[in-house]
PDB file of N, CA and C in Angstrom:
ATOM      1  N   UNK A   1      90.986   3.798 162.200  1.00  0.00           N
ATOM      2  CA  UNK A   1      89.740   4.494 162.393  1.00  0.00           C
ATOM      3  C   UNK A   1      89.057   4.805 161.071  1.00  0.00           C
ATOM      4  N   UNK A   2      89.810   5.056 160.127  1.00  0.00           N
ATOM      5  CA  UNK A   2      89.468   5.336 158.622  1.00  0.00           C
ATOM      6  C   UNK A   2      88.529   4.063 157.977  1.00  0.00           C
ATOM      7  N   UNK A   3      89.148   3.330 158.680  1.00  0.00           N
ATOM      8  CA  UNK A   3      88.466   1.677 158.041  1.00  0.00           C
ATOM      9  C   UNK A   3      87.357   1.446 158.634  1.00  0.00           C
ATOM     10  N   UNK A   4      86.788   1.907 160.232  1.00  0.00           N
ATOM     11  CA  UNK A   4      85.462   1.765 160.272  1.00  0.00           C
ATOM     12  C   UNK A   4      84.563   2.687 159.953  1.00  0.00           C
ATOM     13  N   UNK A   5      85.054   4.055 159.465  1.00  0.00           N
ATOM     14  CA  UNK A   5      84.053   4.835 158.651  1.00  0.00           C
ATOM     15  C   UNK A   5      83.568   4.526 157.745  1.00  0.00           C
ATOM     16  N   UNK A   6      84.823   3.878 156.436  1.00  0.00           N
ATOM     17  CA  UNK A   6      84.287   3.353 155.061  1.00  0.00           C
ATOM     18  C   UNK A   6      83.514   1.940 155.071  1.00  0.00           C
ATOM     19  N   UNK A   7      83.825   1.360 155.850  1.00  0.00           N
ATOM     20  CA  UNK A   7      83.218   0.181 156.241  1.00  0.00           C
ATOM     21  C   UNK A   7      81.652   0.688 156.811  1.00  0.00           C
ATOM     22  N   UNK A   8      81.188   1.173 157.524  1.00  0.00           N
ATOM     23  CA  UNK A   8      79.875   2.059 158.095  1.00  0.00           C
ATOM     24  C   UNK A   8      79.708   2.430 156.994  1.00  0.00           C
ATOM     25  N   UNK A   9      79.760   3.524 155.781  1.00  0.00           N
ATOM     26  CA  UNK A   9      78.728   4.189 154.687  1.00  0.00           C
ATOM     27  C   UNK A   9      78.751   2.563 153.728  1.00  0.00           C
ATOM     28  N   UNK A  10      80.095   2.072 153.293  1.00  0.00           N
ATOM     29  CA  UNK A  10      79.416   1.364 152.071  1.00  0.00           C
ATOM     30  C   UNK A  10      78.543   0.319 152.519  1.00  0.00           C
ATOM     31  N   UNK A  11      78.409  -0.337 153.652  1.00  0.00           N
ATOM     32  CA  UNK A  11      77.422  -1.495 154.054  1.00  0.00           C
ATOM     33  C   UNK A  11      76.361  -0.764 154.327  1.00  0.00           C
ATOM     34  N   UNK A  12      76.284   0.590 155.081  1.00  0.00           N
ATOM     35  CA  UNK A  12      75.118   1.528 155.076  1.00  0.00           C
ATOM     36  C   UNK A  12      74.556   1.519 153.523  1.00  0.00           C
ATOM     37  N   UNK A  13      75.339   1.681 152.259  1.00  0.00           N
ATOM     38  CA  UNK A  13      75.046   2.036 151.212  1.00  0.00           C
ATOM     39  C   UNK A  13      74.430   0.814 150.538  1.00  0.00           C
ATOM     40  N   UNK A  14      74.566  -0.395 150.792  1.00  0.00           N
ATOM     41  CA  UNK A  14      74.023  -1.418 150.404  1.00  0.00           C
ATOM     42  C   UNK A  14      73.249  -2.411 151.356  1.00  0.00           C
ATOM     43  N   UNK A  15      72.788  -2.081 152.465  1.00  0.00           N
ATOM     44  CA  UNK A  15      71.718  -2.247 153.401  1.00  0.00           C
ATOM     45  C   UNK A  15      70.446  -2.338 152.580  1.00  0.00           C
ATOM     46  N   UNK A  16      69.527  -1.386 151.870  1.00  0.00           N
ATOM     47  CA  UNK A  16      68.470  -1.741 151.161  1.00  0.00           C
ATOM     48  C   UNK A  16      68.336  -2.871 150.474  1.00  0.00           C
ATOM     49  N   UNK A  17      69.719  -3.257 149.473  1.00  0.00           N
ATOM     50  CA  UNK A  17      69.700  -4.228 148.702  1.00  0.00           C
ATOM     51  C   UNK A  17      69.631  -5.555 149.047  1.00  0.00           C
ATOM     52  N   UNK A  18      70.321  -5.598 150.143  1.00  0.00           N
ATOM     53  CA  UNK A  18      70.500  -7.061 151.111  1.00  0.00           C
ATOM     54  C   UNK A  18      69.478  -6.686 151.492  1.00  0.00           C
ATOM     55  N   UNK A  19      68.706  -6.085 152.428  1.00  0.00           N
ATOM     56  CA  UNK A  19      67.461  -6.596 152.947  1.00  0.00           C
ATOM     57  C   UNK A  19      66.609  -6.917 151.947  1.00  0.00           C
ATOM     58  N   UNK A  20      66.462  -6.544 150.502  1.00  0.00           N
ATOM     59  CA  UNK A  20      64.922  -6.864 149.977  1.00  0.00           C
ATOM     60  C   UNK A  20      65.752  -8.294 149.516  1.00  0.00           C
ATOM     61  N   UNK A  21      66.989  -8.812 149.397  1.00  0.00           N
ATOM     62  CA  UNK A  21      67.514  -9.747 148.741  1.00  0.00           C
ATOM     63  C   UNK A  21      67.280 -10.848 149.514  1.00  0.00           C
ATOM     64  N   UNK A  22      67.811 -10.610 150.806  1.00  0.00           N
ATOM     65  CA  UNK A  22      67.774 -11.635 151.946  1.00  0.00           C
ATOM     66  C   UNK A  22      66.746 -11.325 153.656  1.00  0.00           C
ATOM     67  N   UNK A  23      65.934 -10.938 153.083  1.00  0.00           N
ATOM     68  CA  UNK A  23      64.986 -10.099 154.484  1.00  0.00           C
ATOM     69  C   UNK A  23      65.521 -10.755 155.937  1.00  0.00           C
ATOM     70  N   UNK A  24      65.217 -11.334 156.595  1.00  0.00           N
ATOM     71  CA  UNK A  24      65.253 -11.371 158.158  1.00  0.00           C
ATOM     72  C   UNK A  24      66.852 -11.933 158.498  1.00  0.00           C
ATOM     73  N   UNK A  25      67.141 -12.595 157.130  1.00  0.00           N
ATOM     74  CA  UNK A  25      69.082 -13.500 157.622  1.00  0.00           C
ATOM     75  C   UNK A  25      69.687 -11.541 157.028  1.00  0.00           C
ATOM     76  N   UNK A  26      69.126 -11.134 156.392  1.00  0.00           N
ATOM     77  CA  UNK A  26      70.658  -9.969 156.184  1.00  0.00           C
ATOM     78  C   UNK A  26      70.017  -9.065 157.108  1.00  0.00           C
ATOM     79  N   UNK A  27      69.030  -8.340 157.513  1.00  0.00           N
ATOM     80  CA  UNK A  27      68.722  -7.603 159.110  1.00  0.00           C
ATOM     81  C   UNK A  27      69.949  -8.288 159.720  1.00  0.00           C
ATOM     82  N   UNK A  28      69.830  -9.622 160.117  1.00  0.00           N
ATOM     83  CA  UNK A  28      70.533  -9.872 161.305  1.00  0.00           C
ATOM     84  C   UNK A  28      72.226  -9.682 160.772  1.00  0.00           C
ATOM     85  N   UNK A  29      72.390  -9.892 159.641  1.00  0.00           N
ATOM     86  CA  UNK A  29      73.627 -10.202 159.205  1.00  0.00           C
ATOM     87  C   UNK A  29      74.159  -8.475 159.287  1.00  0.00           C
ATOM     88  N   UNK A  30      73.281  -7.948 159.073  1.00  0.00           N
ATOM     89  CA  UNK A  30      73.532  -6.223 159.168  1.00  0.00           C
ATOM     90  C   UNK A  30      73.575  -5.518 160.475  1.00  0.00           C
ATOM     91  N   UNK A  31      73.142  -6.458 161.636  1.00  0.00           N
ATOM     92  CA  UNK A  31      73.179  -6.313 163.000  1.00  0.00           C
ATOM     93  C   UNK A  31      74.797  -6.287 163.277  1.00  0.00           C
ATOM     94  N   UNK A  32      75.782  -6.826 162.847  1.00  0.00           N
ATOM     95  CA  UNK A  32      76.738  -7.712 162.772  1.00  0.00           C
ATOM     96  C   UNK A  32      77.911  -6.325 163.233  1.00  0.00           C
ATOM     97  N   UNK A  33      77.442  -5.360 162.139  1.00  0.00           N
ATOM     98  CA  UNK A  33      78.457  -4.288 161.511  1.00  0.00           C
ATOM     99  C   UNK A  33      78.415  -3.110 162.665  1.00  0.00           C
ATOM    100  N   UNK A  34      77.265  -2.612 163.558  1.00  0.00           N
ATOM    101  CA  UNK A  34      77.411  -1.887 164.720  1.00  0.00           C
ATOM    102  C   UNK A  34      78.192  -2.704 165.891  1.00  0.00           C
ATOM    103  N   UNK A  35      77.403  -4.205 166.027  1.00  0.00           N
ATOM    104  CA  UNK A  35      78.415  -5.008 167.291  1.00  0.00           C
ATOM    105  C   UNK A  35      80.446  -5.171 166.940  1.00  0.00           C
ATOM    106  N   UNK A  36      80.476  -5.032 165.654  1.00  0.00           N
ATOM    107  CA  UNK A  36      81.608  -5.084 165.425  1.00  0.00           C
ATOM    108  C   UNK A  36      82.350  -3.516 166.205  1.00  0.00           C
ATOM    109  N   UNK A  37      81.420  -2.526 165.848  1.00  0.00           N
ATOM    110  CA  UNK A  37      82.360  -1.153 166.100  1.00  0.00           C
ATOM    111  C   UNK A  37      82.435  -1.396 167.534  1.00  0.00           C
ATOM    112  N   UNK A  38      80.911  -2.011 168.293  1.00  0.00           N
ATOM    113  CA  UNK A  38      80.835  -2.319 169.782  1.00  0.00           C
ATOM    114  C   UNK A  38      82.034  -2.574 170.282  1.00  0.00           C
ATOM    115  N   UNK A  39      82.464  -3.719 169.590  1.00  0.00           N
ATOM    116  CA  UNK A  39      84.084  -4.546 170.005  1.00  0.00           C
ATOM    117  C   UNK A  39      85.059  -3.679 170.028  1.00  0.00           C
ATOM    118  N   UNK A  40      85.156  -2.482 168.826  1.00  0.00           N
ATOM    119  CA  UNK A  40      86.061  -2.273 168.573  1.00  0.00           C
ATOM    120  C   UNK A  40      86.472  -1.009 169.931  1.00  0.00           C
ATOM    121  N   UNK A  41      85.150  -0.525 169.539  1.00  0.00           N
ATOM    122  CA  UNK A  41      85.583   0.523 170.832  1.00  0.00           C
ATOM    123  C   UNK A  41      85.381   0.537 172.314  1.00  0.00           C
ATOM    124  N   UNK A  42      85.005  -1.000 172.357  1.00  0.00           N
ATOM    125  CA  UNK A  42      85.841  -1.223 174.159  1.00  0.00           C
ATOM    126  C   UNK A  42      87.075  -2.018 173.765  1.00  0.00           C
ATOM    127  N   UNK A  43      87.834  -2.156 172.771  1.00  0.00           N
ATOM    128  CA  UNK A  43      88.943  -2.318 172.393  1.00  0.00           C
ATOM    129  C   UNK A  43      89.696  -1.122 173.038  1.00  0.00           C
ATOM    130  N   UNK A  44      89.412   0.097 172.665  1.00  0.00           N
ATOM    131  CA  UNK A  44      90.495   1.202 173.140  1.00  0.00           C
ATOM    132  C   UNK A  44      90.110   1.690 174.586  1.00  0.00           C
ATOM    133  N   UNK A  45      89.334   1.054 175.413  1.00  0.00           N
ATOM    134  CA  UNK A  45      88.652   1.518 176.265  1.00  0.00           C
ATOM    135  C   UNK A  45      89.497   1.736 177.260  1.00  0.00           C
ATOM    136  N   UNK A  46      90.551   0.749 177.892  1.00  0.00           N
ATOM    137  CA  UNK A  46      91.883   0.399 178.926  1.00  0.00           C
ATOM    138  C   UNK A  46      92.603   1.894 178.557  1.00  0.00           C
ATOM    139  N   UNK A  47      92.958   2.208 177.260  1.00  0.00           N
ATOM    140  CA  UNK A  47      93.971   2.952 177.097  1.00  0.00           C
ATOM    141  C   UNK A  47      93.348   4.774 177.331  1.00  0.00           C
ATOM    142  N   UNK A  48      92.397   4.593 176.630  1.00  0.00           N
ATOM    143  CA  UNK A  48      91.462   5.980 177.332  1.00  0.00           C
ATOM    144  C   UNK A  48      91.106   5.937 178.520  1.00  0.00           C
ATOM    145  N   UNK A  49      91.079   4.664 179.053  1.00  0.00           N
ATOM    146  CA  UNK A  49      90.462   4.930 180.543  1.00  0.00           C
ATOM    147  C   UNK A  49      92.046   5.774 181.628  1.00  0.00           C
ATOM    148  N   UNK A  50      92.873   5.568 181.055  1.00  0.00           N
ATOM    149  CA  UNK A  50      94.189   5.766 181.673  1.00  0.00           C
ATOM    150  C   UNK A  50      94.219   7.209 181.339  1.00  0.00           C
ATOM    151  N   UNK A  51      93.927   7.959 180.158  1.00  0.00           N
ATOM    152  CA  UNK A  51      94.174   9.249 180.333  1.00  0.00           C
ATOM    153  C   UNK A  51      94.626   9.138 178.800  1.00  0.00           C
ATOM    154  N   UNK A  52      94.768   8.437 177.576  1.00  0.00           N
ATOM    155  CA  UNK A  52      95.656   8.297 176.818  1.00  0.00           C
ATOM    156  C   UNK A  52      94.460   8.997 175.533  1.00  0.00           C
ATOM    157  N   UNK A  53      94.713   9.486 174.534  1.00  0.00           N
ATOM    158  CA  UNK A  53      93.692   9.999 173.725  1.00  0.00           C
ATOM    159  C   UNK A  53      94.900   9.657 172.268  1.00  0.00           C
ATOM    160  N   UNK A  54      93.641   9.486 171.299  1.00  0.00           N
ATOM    161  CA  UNK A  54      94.118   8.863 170.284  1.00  0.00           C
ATOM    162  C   UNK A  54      94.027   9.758 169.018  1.00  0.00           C
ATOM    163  N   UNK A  55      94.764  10.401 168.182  1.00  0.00           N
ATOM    164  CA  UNK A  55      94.511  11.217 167.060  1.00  0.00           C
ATOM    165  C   UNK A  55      94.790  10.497 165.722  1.00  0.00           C
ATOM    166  N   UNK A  56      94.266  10.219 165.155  1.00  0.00           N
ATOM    167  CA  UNK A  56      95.090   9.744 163.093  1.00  0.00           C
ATOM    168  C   UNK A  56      94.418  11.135 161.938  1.00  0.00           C
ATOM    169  N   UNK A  57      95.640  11.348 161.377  1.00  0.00           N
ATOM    170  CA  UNK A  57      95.189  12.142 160.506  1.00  0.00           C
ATOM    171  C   UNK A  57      96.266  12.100 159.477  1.00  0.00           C
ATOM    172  N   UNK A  58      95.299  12.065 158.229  1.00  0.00           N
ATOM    173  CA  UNK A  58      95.671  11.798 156.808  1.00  0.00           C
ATOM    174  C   UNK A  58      95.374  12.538 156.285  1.00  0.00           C
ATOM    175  N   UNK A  59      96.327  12.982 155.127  1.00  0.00           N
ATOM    176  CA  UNK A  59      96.670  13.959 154.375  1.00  0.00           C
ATOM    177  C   UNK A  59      95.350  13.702 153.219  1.00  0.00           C
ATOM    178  N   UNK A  60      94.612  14.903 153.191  1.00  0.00           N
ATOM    179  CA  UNK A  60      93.254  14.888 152.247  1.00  0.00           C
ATOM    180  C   UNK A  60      93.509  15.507 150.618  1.00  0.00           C
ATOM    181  N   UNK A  61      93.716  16.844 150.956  1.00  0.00           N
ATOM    182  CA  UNK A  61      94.211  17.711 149.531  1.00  0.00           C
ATOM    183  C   UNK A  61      95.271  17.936 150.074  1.00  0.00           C
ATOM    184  N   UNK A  62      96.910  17.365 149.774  1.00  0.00           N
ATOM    185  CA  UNK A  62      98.034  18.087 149.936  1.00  0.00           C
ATOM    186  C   UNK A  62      98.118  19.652 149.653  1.00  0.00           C
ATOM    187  N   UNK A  63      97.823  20.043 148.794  1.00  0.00           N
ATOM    188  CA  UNK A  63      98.080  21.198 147.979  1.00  0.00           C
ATOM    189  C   UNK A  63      97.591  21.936 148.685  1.00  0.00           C
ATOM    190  N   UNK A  64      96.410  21.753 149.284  1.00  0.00           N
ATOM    191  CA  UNK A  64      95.705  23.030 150.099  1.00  0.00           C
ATOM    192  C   UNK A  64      95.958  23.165 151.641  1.00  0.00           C
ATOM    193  N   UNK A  65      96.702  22.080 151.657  1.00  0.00           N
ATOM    194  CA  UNK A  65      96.925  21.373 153.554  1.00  0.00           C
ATOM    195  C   UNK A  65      95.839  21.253 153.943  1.00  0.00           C
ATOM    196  N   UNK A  66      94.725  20.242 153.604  1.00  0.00           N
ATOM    197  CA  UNK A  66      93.849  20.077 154.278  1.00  0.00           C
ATOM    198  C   UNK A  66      93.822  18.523 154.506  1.00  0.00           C
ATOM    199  N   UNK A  67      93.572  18.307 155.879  1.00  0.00           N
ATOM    200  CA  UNK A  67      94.196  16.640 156.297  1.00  0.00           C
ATOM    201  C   UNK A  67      92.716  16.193 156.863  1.00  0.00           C
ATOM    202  N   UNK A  68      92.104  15.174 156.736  1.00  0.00           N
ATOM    203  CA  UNK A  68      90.632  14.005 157.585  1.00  0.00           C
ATOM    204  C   UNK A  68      91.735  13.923 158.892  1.00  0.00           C
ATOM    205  N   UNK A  69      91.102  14.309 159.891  1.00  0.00           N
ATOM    206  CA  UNK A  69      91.789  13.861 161.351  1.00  0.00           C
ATOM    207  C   UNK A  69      90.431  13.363 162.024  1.00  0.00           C
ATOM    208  N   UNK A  70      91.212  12.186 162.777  1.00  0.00           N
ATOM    209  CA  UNK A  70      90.211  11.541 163.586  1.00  0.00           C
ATOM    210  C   UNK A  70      90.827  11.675 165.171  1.00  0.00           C
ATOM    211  N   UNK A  71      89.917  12.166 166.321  1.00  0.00           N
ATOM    212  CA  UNK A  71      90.239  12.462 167.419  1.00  0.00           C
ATOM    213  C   UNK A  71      89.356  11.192 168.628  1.00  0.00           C
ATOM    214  N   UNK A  72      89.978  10.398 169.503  1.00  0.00           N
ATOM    215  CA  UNK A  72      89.223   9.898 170.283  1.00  0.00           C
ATOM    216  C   UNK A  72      89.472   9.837 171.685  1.00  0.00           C
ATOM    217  N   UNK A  73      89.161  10.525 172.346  1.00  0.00           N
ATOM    218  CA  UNK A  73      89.211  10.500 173.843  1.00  0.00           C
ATOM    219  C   UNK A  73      88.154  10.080 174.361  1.00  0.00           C
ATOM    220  N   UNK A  74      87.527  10.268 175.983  1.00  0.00           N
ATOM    221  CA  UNK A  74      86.903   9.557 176.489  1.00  0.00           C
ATOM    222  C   UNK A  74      85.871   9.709 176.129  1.00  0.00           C
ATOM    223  N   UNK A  75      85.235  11.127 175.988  1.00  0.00           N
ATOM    224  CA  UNK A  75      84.146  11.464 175.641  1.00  0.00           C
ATOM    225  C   UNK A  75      83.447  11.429 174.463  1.00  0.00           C
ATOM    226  N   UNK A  76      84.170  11.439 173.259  1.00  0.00           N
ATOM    227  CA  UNK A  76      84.218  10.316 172.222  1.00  0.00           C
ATOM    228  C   UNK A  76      83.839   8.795 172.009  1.00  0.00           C
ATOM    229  N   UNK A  77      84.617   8.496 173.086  1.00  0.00           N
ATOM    230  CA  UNK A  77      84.687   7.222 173.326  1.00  0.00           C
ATOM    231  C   UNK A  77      83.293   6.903 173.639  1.00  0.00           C
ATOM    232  N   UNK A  78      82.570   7.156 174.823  1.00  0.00           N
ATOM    233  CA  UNK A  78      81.289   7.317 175.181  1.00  0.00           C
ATOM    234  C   UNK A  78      80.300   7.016 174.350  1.00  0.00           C
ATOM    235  N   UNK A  79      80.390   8.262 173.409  1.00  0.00           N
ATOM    236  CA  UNK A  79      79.659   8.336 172.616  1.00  0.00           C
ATOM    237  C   UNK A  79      79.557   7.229 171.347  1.00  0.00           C
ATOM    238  N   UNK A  80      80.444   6.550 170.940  1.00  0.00           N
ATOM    239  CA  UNK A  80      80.730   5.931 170.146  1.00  0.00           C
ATOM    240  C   UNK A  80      80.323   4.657 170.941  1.00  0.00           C
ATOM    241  N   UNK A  81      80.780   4.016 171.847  1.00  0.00           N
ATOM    242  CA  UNK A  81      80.025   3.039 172.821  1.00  0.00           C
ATOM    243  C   UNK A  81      78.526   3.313 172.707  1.00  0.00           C
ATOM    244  N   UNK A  82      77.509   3.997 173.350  1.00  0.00           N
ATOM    245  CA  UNK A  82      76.403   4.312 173.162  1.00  0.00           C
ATOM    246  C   UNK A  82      75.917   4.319 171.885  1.00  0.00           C
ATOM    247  N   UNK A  83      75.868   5.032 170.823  1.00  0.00           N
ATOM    248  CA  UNK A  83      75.825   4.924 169.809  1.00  0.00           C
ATOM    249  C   UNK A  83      75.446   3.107 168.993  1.00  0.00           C
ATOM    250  N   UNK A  84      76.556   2.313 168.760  1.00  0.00           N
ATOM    251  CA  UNK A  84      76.864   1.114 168.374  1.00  0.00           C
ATOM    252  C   UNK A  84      76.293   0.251 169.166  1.00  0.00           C
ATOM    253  N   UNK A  85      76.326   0.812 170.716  1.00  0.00           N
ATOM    254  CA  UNK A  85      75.137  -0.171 171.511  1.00  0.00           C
ATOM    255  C   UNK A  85      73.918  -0.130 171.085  1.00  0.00           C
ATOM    256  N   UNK A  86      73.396   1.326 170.560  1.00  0.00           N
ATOM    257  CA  UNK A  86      71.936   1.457 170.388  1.00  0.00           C
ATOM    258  C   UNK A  86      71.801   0.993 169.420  1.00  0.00           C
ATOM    259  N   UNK A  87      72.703   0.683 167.955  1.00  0.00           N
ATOM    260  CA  UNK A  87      72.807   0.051 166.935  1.00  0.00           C
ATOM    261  C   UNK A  87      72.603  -1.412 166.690  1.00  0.00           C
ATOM    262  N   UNK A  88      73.179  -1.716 168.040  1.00  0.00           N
ATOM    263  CA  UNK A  88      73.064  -3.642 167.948  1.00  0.00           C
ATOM    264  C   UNK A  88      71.573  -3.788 168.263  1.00  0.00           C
TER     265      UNK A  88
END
């Protein structure tokens, strides 16, 4: 889950550059990166649809115990479907 966040800001972060570089082929080529999350999250769709909910969480500042947790259940799920649809 960590990997499609960083993956989302840095292509977010270099979106301007490709478009003035490559106008209408990198739009589309930048279309690419929401249909991907599309995939990804009717990937987990079977296993949430069953009742199953998904947590990852990584240790951020040891020292302070503060951990990035990622939570996905259905309603999540939803949202993240919708979302990436409205994206493509």
């Amino acid at each position: 889950m960590l990997a499609t966040i960083l993956l989302g800001f840095s292509i977010s972060l270099m979106a301007p550059l490709l478009c003035r570089r490559g106008g209408a082929t990198a739009r589309l080529l930048l279309a690419l990166l929401p249909l991907t999350f599309l995939v990804y999250f009717f990937s987990y769709l079977k296993p949430v649809w069953s009742g199953e909910t998904f947590r990852v969480t990584y240790p951020w500042v040891p020292s302070l115990n503060i951990e990035l947790s990622f939570y996905l259940d259905g309603l999540s799920l939803f949202f993240g479907i919708i979302i990436a649809g409205i994206g493509v």
